[in-house]
PDB file of N, CA and C in Angstrom:
ATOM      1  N   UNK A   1       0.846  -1.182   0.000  1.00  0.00           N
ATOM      2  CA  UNK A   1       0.000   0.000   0.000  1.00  0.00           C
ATOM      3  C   UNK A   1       0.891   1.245   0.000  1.00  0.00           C
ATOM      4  N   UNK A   2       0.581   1.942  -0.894  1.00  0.00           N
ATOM      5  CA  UNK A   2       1.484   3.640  -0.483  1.00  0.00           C
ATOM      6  C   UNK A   2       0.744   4.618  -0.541  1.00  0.00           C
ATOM      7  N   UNK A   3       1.389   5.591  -0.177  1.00  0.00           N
ATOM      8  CA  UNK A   3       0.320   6.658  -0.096  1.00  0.00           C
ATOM      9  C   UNK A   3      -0.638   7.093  -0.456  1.00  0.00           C
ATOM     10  N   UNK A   4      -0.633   6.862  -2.012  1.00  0.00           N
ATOM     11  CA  UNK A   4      -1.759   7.553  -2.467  1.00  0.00           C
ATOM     12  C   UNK A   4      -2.517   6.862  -3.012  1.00  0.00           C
ATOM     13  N   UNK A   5      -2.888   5.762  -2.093  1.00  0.00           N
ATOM     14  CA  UNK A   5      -3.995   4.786  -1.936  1.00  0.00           C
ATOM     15  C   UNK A   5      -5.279   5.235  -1.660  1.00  0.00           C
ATOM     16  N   UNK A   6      -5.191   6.327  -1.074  1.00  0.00           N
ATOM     17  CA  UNK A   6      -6.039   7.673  -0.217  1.00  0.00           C
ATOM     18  C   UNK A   6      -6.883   8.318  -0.913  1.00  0.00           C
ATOM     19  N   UNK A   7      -5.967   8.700  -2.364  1.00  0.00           N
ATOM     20  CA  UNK A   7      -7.038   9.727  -2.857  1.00  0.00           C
ATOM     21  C   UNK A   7      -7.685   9.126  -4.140  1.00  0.00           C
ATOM     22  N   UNK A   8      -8.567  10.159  -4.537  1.00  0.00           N
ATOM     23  CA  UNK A   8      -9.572   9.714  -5.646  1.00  0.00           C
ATOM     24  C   UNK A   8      -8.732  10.024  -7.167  1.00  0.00           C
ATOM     25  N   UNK A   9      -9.411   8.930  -7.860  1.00  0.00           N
ATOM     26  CA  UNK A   9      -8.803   8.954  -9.208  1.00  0.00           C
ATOM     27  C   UNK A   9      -8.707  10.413  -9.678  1.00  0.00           C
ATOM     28  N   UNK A  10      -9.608  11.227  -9.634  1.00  0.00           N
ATOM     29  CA  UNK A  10      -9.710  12.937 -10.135  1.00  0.00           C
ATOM     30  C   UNK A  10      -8.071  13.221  -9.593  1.00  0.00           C
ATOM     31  N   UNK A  11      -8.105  13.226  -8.479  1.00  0.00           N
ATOM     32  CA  UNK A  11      -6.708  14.106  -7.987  1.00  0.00           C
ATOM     33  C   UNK A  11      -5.615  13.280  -8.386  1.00  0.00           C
ATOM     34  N   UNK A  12      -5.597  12.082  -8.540  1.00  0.00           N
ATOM     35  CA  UNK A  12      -4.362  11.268  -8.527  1.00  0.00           C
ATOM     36  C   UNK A  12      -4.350  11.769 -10.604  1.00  0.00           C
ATOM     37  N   UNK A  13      -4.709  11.069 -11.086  1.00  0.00           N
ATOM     38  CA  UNK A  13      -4.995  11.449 -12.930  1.00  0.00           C
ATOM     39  C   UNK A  13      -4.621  13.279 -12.607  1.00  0.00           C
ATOM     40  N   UNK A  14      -4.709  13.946 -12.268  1.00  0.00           N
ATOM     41  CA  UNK A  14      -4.691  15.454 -12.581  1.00  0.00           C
ATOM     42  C   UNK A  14      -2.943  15.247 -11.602  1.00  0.00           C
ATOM     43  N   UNK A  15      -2.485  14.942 -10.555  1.00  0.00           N
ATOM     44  CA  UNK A  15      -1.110  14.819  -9.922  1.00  0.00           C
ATOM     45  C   UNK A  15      -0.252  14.168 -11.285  1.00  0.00           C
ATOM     46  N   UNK A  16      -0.716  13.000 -11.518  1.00  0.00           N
ATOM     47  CA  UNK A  16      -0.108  12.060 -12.688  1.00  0.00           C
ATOM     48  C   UNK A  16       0.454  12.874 -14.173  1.00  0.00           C
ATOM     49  N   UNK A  17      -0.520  13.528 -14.192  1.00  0.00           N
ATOM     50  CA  UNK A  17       0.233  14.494 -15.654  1.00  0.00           C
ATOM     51  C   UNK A  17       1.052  15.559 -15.594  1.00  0.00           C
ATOM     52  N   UNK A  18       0.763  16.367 -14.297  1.00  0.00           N
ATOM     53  CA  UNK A  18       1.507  17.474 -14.313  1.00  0.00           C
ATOM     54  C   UNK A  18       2.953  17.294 -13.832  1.00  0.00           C
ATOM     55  N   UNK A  19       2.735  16.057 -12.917  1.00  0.00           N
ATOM     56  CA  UNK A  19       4.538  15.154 -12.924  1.00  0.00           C
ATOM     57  C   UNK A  19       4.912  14.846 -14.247  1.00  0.00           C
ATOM     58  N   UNK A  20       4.309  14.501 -14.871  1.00  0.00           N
ATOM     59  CA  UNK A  20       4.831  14.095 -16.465  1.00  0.00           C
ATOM     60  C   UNK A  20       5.266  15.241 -16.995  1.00  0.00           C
ATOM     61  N   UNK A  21       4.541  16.123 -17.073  1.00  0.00           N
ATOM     62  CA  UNK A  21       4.391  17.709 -17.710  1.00  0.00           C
ATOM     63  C   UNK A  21       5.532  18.262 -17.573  1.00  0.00           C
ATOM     64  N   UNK A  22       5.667  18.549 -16.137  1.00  0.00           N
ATOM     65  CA  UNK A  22       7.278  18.968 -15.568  1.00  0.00           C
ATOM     66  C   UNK A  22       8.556  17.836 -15.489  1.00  0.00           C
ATOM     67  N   UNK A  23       8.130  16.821 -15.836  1.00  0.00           N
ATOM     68  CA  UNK A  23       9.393  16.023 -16.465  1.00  0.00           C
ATOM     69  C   UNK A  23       9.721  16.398 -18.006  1.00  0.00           C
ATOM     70  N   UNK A  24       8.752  16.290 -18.628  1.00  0.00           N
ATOM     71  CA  UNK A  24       9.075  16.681 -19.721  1.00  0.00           C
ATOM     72  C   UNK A  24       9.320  17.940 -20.020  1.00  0.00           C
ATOM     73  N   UNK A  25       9.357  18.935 -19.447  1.00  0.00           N
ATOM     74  CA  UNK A  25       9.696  20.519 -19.229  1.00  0.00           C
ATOM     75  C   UNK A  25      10.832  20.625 -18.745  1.00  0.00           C
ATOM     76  N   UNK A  26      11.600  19.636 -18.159  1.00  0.00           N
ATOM     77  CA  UNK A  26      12.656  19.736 -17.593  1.00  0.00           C
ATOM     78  C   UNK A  26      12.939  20.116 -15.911  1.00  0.00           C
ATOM     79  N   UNK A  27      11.214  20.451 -15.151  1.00  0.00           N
ATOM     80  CA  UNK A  27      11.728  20.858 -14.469  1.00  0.00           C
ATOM     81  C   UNK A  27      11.723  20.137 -12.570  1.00  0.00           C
ATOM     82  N   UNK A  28      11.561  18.914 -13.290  1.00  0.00           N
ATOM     83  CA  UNK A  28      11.551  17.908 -12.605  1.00  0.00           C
ATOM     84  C   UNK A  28      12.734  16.617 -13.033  1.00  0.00           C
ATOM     85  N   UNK A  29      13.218  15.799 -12.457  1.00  0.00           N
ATOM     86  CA  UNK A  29      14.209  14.728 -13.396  1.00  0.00           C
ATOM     87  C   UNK A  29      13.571  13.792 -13.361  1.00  0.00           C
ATOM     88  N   UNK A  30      14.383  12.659 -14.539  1.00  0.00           N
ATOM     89  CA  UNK A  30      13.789  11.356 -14.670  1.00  0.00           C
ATOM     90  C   UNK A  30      13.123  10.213 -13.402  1.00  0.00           C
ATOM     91  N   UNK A  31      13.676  10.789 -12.106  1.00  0.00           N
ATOM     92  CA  UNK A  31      13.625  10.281 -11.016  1.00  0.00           C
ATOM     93  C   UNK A  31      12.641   9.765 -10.787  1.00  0.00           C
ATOM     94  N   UNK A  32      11.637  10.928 -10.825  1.00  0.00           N
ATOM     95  CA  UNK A  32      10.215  10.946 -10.424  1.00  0.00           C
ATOM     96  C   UNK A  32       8.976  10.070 -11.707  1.00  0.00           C
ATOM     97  N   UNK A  33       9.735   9.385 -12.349  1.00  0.00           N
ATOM     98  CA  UNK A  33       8.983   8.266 -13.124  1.00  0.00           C
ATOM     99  C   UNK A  33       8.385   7.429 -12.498  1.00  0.00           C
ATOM    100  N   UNK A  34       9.415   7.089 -11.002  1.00  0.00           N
ATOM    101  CA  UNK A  34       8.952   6.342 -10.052  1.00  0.00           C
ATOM    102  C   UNK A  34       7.803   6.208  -9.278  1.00  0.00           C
ATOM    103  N   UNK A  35       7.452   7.809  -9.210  1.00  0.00           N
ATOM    104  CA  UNK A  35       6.091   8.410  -8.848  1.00  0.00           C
ATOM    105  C   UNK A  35       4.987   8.081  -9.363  1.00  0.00           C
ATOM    106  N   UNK A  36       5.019   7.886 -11.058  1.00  0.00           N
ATOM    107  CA  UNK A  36       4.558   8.130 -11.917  1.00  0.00           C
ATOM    108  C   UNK A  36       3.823   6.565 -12.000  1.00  0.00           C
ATOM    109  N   UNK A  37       4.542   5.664 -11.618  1.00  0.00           N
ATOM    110  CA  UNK A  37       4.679   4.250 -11.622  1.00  0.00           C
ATOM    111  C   UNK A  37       3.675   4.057 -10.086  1.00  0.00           C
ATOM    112  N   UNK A  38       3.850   4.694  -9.211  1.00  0.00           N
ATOM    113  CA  UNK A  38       2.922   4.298  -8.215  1.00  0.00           C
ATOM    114  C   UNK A  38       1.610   5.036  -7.902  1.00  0.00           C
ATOM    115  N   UNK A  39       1.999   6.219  -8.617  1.00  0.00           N
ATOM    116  CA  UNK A  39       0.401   6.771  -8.944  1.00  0.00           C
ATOM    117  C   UNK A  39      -0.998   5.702  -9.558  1.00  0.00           C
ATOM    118  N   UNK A  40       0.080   5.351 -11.193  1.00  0.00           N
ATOM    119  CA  UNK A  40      -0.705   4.414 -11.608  1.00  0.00           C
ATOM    120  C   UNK A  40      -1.068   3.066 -11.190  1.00  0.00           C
ATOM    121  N   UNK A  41      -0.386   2.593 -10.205  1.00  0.00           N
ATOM    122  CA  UNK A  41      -0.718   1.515  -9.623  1.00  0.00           C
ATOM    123  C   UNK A  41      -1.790   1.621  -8.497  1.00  0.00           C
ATOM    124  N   UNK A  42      -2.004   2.721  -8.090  1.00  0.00           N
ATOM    125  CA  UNK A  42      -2.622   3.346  -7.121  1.00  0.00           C
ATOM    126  C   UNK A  42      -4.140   3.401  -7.809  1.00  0.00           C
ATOM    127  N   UNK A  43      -3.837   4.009  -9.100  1.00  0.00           N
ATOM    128  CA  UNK A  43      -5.811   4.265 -10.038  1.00  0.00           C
ATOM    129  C   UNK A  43      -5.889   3.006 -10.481  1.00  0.00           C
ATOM    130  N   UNK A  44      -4.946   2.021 -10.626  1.00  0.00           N
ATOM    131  CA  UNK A  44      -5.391   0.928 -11.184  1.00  0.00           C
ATOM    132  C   UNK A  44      -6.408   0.058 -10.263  1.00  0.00           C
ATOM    133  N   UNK A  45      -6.268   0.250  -9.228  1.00  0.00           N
ATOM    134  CA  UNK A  45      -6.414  -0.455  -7.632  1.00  0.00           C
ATOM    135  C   UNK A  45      -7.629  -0.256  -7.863  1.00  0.00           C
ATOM    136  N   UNK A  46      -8.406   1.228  -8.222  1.00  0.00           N
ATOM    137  CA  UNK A  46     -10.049   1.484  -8.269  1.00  0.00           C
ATOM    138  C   UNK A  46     -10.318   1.431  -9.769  1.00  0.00           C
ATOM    139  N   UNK A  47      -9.779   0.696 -10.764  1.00  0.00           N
ATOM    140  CA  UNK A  47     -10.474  -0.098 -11.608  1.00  0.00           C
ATOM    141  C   UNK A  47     -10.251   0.813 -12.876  1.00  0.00           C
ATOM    142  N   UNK A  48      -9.084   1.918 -12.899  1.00  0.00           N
ATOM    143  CA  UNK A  48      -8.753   2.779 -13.691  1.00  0.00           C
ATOM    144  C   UNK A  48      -8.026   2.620 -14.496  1.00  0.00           C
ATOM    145  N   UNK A  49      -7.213   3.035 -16.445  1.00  0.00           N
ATOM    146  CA  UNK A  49      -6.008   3.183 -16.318  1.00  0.00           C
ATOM    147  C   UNK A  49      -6.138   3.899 -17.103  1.00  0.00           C
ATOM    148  N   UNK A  50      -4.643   4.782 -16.496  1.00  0.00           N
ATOM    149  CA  UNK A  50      -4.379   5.711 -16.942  1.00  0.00           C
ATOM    150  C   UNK A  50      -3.439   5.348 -18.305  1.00  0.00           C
ATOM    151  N   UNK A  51      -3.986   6.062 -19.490  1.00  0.00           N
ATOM    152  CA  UNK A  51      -3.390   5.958 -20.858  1.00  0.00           C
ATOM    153  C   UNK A  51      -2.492   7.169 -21.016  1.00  0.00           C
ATOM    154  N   UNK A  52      -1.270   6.657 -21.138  1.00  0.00           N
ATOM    155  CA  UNK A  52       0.276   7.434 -21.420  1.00  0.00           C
ATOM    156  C   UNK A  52      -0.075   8.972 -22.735  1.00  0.00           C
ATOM    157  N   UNK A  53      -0.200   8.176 -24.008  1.00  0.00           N
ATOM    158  CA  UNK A  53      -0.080   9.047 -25.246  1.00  0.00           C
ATOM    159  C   UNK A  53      -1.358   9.898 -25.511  1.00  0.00           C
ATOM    160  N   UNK A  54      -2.639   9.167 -25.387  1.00  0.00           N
ATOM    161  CA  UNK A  54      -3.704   9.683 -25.561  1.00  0.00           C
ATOM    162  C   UNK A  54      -4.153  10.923 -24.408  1.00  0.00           C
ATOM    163  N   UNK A  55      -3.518  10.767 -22.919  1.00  0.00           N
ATOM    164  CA  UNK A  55      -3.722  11.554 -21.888  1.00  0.00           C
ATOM    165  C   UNK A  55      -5.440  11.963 -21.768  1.00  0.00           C
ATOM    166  N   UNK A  56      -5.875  10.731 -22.014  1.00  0.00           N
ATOM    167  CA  UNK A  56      -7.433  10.121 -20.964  1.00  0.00           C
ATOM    168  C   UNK A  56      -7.176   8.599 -20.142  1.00  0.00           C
ATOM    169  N   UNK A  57      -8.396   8.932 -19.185  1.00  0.00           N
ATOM    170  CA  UNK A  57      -8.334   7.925 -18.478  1.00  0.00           C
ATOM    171  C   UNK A  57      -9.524   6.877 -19.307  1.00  0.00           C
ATOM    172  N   UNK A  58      -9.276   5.602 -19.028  1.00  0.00           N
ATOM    173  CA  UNK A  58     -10.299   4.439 -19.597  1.00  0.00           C
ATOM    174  C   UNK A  58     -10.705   3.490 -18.707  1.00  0.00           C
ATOM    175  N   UNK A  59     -12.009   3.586 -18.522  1.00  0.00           N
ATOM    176  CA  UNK A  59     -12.663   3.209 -17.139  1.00  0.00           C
ATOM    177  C   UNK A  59     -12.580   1.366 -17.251  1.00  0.00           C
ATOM    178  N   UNK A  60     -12.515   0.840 -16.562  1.00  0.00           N
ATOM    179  CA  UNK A  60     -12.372  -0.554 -16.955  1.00  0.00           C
ATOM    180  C   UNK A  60     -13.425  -1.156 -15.990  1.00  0.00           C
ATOM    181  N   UNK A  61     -14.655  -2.264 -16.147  1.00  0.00           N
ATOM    182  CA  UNK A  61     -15.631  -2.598 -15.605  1.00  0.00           C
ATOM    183  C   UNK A  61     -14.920  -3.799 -15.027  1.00  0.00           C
ATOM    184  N   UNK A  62     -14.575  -4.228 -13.871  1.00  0.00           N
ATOM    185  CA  UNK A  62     -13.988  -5.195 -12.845  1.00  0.00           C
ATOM    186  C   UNK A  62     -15.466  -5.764 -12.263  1.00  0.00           C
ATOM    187  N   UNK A  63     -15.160  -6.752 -11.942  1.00  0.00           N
ATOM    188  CA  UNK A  63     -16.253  -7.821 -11.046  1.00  0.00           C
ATOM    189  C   UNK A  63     -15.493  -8.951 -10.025  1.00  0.00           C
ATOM    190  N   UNK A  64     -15.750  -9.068  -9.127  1.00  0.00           N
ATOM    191  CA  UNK A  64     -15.498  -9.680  -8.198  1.00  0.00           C
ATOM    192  C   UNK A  64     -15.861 -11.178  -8.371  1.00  0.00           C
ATOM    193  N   UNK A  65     -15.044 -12.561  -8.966  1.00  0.00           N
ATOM    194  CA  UNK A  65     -15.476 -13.470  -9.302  1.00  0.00           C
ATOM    195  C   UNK A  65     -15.019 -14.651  -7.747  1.00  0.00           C
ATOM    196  N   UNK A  66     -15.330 -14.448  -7.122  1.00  0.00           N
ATOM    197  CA  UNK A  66     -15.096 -14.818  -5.615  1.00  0.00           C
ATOM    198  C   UNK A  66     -16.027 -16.219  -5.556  1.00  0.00           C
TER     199      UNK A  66
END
């Protein structure tokens, strides 16, 4: 579990790009890919994923086969 297990896909997807944004602006370093990597593991958790090139999210319908 990490931190931002916490928040809702809105804030995490809107955190997620503007880390990208300022990586690619330079004004952040490659470092923070890492971030980038647990963000998305984080929206994936509530059934989300976040798409790299297109920069939308694509809702994915999960079911509990228990």
């Amino acid at each position: 579990m990490s931190s931002y297990d916490q928040y809702s896909v809105t804030y995490l997807s809107e955190l997620y790009y503007a880390i990208e944004r300022n990586i690619e602006n330079g004004f952040l370093s490659s470092a923070m890919r890492q971030e980038l990597r647990l963000i998305a593991h984080a929206v994936g958790k509530q059934g989300v994923t976040i798409l790299d090139e297109k920069r939308f999210l694509e809702y994915e319908q999960t079911c509990d086969q228990k």
